[in-house]
Protein backbone atom coordinates (compact mmCIF):
# COMPACT_ATOMS: atom_id res chain seq x y z
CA UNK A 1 0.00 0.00 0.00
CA UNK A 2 2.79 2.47 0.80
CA UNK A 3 4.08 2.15 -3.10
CA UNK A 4 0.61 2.73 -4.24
CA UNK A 5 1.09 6.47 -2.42
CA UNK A 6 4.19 7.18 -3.19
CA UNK A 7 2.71 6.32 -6.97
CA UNK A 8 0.14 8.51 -6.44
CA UNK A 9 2.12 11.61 -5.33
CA UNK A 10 4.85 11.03 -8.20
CA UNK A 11 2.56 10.92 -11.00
CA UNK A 12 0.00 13.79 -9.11
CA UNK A 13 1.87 15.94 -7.36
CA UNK A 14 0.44 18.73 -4.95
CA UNK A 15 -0.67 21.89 -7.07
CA UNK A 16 2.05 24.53 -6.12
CA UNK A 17 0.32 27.55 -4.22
CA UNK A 18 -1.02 30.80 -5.55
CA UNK A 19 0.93 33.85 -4.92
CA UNK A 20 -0.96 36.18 -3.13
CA UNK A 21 -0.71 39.87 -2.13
CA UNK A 22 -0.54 41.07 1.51
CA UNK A 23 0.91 43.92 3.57
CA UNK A 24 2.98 43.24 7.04
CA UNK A 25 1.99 43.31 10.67
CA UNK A 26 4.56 43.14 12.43
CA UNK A 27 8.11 41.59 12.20
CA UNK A 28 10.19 41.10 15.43
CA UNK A 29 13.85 41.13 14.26
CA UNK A 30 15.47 39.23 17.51
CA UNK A 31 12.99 36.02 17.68
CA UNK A 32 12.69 35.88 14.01
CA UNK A 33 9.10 36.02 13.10
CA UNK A 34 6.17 38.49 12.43
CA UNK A 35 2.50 38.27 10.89
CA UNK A 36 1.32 39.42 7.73
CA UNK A 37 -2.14 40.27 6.88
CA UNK A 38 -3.70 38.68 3.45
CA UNK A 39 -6.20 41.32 1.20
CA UNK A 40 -8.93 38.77 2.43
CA UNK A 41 -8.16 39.73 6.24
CA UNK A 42 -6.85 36.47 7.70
CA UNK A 43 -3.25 37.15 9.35
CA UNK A 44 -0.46 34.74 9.17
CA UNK A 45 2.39 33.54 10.41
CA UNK A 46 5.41 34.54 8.81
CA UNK A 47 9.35 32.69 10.23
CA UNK A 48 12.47 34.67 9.23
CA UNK A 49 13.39 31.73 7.07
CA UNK A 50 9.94 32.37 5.28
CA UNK A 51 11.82 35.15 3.40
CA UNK A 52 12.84 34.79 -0.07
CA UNK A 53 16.40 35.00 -0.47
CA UNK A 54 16.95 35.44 3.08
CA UNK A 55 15.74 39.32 3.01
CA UNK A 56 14.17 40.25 6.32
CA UNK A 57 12.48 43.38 7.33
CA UNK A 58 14.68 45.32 9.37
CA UNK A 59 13.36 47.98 11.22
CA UNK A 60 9.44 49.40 11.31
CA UNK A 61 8.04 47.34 8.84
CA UNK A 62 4.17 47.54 9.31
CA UNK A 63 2.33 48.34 6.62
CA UNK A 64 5.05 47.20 3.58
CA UNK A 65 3.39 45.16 0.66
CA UNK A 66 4.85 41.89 0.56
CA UNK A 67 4.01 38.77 -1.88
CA UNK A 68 3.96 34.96 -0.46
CA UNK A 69 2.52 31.46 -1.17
CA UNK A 70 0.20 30.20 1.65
CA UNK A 71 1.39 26.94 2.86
CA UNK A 72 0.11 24.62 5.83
CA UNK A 73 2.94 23.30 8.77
CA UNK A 74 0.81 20.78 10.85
CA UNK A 75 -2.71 22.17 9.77
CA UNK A 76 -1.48 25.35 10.71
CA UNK A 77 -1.86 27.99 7.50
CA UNK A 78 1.52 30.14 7.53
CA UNK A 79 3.63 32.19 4.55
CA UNK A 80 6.83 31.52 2.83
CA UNK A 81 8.65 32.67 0.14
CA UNK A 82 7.99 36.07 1.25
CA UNK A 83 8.51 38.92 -0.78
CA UNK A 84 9.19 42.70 0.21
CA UNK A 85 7.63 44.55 -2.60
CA UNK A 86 8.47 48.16 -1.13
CA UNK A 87 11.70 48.76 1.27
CA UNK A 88 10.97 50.18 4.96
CA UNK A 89 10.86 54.12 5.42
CA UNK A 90 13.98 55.77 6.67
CA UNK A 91 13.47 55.84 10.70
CA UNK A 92 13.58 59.16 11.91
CA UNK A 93 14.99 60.60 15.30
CA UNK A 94 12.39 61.05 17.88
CA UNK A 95 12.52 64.42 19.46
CA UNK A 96 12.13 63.84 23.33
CA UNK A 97 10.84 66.63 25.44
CA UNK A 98 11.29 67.27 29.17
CA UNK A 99 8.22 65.19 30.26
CA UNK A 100 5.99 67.80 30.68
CA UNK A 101 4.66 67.70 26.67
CA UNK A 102 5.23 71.25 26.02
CA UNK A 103 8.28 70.86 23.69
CA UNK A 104 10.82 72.54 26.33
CA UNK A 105 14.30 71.78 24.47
């Protein structure tokens, strides 16, 4: 029986997953993983070795458009072969005032 499968998954082999269009969430740069929200809503999962080419975000991320395929880890629906489609915005210097809020310098 367990030729008979591997049969079946030679000569029909999983369809490979659509790419889809999403924006990011969130990516935390020391553990190595984020979310990413699909167009349809539903957020996923997204590992640092998810990335295409090894490209993480680095910085503020949320908000960038990202590509990915939609693939399933133990039932559980998560991205890879993410994509950055637009880079991260420069990060700019907070100005920090003397705790009061009325811009003392």
């Amino acid at each position: 029986m367990t030729t008979n499968l591997v049969a079946e998954l030679v000569l029909n082999p999983k369809p490979a997953a659509e790419e889809t269009h999403g924006t990011m969430l969130w990516f935390n740069e020391e553990k190595d993983h984020g979310y990413i929200s699909t167009e349809g809503g539903e957020r996923l999962y997204v590992a640092g070795t998810g990335f295409a080419g090894g490209v993480r975000p680095k910085g503020r991320c949320a908000g960038l458009a990202v590509t990915f395929r939609v693939t399933r880890d133990g039932g559980v629906r998560q991205a890879e072969e993410t994509t950055l489609l637009t880079d991260a915005p420069n990060q700019r210097a907070r100005r920090r005032h003397g705790g009061t809020g009325r811009g003392r310098f």
